[in-house]
C-alpha atoms as a PDB file:
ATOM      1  CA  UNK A   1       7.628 -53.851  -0.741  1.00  0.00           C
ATOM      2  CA  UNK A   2       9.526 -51.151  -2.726  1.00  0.00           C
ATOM      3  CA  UNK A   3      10.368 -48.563  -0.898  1.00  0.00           C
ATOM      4  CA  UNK A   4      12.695 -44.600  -1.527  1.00  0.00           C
ATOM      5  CA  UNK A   5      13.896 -42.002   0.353  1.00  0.00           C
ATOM      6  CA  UNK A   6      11.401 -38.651   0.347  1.00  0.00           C
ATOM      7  CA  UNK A   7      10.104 -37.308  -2.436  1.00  0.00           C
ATOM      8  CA  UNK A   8      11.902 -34.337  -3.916  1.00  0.00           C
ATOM      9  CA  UNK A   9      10.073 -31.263  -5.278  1.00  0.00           C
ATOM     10  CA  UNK A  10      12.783 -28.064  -6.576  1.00  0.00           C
ATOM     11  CA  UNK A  11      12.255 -24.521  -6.808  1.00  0.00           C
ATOM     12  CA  UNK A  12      13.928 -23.950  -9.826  1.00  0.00           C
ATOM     13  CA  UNK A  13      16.502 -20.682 -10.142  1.00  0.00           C
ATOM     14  CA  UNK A  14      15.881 -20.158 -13.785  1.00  0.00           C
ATOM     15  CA  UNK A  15      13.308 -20.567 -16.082  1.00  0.00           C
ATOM     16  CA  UNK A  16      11.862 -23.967 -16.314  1.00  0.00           C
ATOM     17  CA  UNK A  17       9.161 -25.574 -18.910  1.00  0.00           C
ATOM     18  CA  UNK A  18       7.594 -29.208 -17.756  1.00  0.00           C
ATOM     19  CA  UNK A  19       9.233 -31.835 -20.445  1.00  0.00           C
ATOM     20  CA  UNK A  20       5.609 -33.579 -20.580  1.00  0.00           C
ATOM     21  CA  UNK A  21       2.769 -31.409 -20.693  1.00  0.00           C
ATOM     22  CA  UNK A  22       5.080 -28.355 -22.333  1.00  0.00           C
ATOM     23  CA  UNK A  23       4.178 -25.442 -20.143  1.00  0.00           C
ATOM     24  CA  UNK A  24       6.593 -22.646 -19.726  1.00  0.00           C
ATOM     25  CA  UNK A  25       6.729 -22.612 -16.052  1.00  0.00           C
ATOM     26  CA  UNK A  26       8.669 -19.069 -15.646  1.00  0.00           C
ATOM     27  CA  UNK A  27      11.194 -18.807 -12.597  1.00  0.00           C
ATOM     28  CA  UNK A  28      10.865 -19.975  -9.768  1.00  0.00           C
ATOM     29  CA  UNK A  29       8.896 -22.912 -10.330  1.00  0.00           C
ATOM     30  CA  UNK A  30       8.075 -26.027  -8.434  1.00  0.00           C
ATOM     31  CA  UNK A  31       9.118 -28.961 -10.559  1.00  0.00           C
ATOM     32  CA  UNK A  32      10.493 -32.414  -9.548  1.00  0.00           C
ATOM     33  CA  UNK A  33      13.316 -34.257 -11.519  1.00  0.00           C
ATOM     34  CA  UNK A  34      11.963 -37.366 -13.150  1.00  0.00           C
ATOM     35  CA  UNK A  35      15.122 -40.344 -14.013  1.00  0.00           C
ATOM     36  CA  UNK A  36      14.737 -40.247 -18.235  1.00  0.00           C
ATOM     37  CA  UNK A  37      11.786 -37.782 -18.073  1.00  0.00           C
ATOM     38  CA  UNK A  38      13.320 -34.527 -17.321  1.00  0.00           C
ATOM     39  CA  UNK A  39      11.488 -32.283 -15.267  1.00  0.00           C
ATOM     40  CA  UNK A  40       7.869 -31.800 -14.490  1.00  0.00           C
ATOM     41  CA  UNK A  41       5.462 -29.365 -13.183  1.00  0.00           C
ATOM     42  CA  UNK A  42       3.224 -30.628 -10.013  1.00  0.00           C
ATOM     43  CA  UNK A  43       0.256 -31.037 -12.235  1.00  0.00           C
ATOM     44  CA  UNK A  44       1.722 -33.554 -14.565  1.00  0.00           C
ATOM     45  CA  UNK A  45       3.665 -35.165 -11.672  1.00  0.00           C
ATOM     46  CA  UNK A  46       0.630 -35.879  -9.874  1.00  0.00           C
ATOM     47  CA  UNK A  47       1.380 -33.855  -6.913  1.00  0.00           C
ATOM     48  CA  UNK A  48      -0.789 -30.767  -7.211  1.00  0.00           C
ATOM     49  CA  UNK A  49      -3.344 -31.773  -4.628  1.00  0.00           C
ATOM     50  CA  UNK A  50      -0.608 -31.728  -1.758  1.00  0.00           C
ATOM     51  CA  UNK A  51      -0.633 -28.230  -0.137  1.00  0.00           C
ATOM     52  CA  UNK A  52       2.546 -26.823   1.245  1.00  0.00           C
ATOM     53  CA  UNK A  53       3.711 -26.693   4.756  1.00  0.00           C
ATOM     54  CA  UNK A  54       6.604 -24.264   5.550  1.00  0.00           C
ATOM     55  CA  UNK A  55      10.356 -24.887   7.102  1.00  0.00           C
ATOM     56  CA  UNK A  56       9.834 -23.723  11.162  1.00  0.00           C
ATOM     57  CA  UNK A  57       7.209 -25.930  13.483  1.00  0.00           C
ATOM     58  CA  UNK A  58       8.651 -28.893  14.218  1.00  0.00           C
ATOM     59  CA  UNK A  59       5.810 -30.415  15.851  1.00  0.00           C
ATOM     60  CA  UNK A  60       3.526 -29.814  12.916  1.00  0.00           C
ATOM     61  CA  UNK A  61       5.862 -30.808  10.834  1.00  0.00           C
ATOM     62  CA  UNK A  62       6.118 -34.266  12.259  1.00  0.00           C
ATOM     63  CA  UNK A  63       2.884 -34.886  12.975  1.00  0.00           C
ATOM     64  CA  UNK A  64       1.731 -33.778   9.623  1.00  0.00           C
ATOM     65  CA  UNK A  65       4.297 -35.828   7.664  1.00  0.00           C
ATOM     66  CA  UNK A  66       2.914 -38.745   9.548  1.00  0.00           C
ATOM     67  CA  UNK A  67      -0.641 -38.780   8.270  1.00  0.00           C
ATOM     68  CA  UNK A  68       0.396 -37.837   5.095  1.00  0.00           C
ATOM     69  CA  UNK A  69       0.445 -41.104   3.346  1.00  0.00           C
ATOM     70  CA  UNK A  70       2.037 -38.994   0.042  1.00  0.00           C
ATOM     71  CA  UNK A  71       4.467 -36.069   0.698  1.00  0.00           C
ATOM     72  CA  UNK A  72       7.476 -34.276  -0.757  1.00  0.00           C
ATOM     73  CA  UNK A  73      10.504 -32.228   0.739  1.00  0.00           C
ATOM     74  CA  UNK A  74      10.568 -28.991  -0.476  1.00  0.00           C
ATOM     75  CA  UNK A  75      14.330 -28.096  -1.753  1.00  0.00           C
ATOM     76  CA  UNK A  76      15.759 -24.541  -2.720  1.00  0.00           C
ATOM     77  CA  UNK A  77      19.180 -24.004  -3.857  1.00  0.00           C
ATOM     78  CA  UNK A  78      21.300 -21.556  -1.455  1.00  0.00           C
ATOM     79  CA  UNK A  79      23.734 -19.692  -3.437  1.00  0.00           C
ATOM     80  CA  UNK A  80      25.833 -18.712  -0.342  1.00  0.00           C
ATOM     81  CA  UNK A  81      25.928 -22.325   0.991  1.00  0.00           C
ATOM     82  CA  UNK A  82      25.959 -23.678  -2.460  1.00  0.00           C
ATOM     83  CA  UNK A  83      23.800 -26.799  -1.837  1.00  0.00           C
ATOM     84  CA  UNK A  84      19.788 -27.158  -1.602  1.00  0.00           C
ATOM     85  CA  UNK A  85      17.775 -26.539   1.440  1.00  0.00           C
ATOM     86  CA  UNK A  86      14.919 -27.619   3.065  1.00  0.00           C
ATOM     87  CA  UNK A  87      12.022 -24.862   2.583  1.00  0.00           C
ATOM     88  CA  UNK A  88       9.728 -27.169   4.087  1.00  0.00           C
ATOM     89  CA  UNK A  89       7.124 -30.301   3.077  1.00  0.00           C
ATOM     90  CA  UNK A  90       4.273 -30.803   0.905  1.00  0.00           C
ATOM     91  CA  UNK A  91       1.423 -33.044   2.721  1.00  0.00           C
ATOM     92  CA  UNK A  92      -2.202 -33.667   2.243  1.00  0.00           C
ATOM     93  CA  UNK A  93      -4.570 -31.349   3.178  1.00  0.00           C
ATOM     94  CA  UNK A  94      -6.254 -33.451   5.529  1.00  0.00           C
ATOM     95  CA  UNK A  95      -3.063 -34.820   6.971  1.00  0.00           C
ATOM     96  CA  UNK A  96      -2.251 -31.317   7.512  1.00  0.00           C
ATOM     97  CA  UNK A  97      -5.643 -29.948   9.076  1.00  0.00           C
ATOM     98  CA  UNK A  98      -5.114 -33.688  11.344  1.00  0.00           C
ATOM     99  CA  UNK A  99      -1.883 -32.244  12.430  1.00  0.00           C
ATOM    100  CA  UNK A 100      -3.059 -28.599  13.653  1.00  0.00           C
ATOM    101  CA  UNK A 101      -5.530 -30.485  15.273  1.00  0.00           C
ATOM    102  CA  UNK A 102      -3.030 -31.952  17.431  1.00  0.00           C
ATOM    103  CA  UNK A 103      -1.026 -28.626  18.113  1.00  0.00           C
ATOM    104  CA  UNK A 104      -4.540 -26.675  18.842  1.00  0.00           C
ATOM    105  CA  UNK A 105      -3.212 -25.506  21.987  1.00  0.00           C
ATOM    106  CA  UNK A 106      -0.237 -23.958  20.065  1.00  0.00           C
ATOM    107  CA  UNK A 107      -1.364 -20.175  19.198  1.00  0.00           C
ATOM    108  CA  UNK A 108       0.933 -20.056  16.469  1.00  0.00           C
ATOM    109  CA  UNK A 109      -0.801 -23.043  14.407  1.00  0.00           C
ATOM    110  CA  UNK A 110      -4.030 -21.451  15.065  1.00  0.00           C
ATOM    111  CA  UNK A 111      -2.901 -18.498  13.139  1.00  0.00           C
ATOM    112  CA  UNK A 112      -1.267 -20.283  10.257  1.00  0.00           C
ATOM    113  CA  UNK A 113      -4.631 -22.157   9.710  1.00  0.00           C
ATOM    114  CA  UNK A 114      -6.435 -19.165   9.438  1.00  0.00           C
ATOM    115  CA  UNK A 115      -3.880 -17.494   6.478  1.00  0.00           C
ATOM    116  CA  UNK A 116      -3.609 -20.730   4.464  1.00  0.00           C
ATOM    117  CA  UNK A 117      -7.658 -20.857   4.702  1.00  0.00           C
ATOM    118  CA  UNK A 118      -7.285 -16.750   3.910  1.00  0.00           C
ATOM    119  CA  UNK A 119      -5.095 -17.621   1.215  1.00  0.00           C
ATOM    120  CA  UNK A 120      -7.457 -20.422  -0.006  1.00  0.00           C
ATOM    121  CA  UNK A 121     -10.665 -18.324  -0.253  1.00  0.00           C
ATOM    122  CA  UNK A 122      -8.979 -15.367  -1.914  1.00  0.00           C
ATOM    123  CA  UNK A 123      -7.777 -18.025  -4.556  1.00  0.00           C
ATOM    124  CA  UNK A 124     -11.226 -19.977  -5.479  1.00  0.00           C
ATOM    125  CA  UNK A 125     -13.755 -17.963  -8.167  1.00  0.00           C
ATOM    126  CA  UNK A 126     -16.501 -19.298  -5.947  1.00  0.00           C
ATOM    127  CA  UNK A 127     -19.091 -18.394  -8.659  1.00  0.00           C
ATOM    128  CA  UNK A 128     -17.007 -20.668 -11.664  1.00  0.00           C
ATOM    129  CA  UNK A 129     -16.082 -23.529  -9.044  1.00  0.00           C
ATOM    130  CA  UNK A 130     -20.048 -23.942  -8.269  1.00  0.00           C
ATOM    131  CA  UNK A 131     -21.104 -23.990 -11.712  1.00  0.00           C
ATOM    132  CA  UNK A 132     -18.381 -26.424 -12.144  1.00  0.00           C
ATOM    133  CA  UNK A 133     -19.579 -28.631  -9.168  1.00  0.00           C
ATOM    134  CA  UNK A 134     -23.129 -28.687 -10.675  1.00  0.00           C
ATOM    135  CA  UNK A 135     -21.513 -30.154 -13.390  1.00  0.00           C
ATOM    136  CA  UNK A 136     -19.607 -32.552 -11.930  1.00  0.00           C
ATOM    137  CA  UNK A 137     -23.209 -33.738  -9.914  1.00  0.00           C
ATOM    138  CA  UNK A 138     -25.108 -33.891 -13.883  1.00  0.00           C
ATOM    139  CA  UNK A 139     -22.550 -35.845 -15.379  1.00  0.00           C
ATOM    140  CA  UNK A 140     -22.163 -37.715 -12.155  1.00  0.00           C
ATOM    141  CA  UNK A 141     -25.385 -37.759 -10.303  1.00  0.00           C
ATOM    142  CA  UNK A 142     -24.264 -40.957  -7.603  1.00  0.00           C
ATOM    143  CA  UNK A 143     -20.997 -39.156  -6.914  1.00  0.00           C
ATOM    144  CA  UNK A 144     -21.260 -38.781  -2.416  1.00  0.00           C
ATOM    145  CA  UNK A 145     -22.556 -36.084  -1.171  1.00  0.00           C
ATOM    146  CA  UNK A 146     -20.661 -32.723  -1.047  1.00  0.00           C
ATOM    147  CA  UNK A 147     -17.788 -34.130  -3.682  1.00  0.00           C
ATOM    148  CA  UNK A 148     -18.787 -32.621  -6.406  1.00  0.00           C
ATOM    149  CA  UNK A 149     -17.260 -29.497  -4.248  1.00  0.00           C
ATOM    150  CA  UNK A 150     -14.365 -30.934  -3.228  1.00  0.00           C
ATOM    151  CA  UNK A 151     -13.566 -31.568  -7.049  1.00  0.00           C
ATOM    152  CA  UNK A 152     -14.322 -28.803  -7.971  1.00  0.00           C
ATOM    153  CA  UNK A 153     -12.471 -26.667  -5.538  1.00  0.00           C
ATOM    154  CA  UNK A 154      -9.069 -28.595  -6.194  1.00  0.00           C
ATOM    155  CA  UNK A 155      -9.555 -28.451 -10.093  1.00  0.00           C
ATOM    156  CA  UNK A 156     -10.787 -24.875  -9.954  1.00  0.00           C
ATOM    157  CA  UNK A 157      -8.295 -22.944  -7.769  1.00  0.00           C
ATOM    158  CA  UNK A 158      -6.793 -19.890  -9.952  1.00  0.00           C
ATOM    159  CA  UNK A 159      -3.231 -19.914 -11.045  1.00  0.00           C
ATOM    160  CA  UNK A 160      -2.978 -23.759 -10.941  1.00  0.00           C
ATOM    161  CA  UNK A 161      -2.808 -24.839 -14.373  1.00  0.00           C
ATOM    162  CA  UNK A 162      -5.250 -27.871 -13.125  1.00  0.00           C
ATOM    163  CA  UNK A 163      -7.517 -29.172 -15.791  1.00  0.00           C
ATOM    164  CA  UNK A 164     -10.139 -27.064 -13.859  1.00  0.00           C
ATOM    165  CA  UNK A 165      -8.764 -23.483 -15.606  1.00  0.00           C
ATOM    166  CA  UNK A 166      -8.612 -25.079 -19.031  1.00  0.00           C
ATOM    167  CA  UNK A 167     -10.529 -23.270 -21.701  1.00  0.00           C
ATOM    168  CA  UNK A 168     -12.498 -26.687 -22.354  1.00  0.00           C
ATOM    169  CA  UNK A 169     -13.097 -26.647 -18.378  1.00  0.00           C
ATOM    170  CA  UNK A 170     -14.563 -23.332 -18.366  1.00  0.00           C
ATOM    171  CA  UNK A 171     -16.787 -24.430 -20.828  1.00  0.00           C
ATOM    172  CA  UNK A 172     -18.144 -27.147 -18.449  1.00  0.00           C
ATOM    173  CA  UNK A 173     -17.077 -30.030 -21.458  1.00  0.00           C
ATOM    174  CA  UNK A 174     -18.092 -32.935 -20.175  1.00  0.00           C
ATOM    175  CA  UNK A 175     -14.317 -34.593 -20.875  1.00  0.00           C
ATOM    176  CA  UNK A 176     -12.917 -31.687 -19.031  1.00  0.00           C
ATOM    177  CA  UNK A 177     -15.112 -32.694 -15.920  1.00  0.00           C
ATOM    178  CA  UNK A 178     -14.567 -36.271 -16.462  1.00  0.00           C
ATOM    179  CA  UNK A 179     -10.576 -35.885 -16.122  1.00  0.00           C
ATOM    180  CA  UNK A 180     -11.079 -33.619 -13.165  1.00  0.00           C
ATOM    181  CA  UNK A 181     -13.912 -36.712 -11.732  1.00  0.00           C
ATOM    182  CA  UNK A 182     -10.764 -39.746 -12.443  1.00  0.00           C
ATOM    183  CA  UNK A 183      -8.209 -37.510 -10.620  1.00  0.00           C
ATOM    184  CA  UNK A 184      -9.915 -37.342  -7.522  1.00  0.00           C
ATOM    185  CA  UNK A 185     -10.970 -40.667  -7.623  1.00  0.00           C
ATOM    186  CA  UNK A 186      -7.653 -41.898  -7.763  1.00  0.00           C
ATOM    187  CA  UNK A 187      -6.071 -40.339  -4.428  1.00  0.00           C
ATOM    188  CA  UNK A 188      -9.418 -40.403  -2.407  1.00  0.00           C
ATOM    189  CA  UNK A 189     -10.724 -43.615  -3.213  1.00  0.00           C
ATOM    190  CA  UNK A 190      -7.773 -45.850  -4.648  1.00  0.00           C
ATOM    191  CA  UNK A 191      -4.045 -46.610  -3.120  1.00  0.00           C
ATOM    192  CA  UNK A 192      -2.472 -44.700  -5.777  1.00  0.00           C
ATOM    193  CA  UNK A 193      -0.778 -42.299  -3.344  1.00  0.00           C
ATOM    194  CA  UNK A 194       0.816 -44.687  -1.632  1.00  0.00           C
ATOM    195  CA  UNK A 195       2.052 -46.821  -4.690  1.00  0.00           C
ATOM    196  CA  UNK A 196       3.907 -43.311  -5.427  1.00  0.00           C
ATOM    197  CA  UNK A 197       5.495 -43.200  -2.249  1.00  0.00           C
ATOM    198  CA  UNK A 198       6.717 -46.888  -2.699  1.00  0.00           C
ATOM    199  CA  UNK A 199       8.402 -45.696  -5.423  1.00  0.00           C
ATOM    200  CA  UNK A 200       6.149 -46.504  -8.314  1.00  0.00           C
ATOM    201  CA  UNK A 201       6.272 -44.577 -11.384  1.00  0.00           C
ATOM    202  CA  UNK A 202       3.115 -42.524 -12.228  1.00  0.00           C
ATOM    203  CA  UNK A 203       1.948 -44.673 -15.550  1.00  0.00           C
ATOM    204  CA  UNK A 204       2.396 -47.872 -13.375  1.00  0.00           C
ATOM    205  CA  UNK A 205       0.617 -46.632 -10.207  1.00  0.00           C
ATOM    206  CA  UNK A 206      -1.711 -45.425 -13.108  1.00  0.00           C
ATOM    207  CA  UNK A 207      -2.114 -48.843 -14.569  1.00  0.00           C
ATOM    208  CA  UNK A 208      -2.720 -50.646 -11.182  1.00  0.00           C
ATOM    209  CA  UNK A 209      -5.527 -48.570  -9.432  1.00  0.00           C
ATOM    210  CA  UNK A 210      -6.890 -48.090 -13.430  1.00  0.00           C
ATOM    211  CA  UNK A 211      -9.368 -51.099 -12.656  1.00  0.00           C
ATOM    212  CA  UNK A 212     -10.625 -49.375  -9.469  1.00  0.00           C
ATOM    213  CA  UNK A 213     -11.291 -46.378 -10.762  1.00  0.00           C
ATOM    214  CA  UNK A 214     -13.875 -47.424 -13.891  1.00  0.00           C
ATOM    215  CA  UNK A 215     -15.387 -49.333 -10.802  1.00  0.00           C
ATOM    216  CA  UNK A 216     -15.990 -46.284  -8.764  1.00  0.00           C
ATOM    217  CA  UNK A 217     -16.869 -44.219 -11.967  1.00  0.00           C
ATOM    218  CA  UNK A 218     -19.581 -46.804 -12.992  1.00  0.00           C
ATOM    219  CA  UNK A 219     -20.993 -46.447  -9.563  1.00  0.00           C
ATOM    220  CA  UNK A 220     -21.030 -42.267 -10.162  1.00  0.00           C
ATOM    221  CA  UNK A 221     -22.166 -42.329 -14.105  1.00  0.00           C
ATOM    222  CA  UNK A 222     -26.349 -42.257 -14.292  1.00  0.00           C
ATOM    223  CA  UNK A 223     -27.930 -45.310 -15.063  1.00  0.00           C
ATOM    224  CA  UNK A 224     -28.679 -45.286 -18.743  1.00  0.00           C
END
């Protein structure tokens, strides 16, 4: 199977704009370096769902990086040392939450949970992301129980440039939810992560799982 070192996501030094979907990303962004494609934001590099895990708990680290079956190293560039260091990992959320679980008895942990779950609440518009997850459950009434939240919580989170804060979005378009519905689909129910962390590009790993995910979506969609 193919197989790459880490994934690599940069926090740029200077201003940056993604070279796909054209947003001026401002200073300091988090972009990753794509061979013949230049550089793109998370979003468009299919990466925004990770959630990052800082430089400094070894233990978490590892164990968190081991149930995360897509992650990314975290690089800075150090003026002083003039080369890029390691600011930490981006994992899955559940392979994260997995990991504290492991490293309960670890105070410290404990109190990291609680201000990334801080952090999280303060970030969601909990009255737009429920009127967006009753529209994910009309325009997919089979969708499992309690998705429809999960959806919209990842699409919906403020600042993300996810196709949740879109002006179409906000409007609760139905092609706005749909794209939001295929995204999530394709890292919870297909192998699309891991084809990425074989090394796949994104339009291939797109083209491989695509047959999975009108299968799932048919099973969503209400019977006509």
């Amino acid at each position: 199977m193919k197989q790459t070192a880490d994934l690599k996501v940069f926090i740029s030094t200077r201003d940056s704009t993604c070279d796909e979907c054209g947003e001026n990303l401002g200073r300091r962004a988090w972009i990753t370096l794509v061979k013949d494609k230049g550089a793109l934001c998370l979003s468009c590099a299919d990466l925004d769902h990770l959630v990052f895990l800082p430089s400094g708990d070894a233990a978490l680290t590892r164990r968190a990086r081991k149930h995360s079956t897509l992650a990314a190293v975290v690089l800075k560039w150090a003026r002083a040392r003039k080369r890029y260091e390691r600011q930490g990992l981006l994992v899955e959320s559940e392979a994260l939450e997995q990991a504290e679980k492991e490293c309960l008895a670890d105070s410290e942990s404990r109190a990291r949970r609680r201000e990334r779950e801080e952090v999280r609440r303060a970030e969601l518009d909990q009255q737009y992301m429920q009127r967006f997850a009753t529209r994910v459950r009309e325009v997919f009434p089979r969708c499992p129980s309690g998705r429809e939240v999960a959806i919209a919580e990842h699409a919906c989170l403020k600042y993300s440039g996810r196709i949740g804060r879109s002006a179409a979005a906000k409007s609760l378009d139905e092609n706005a939810v749909r794209i939001a519905v295929i995204a999530h689909i394709r890292h919870a129910e297909t192998e699309y992560d891991e084809l990425l962390m074989r090394g796949y590009e994104r339009w291939d790993a797109r083209a491989q799982v695509e047959g999975a995910v009108g299968q799932v979506l048919d099973k969503w969609e209400a019977l006509e």
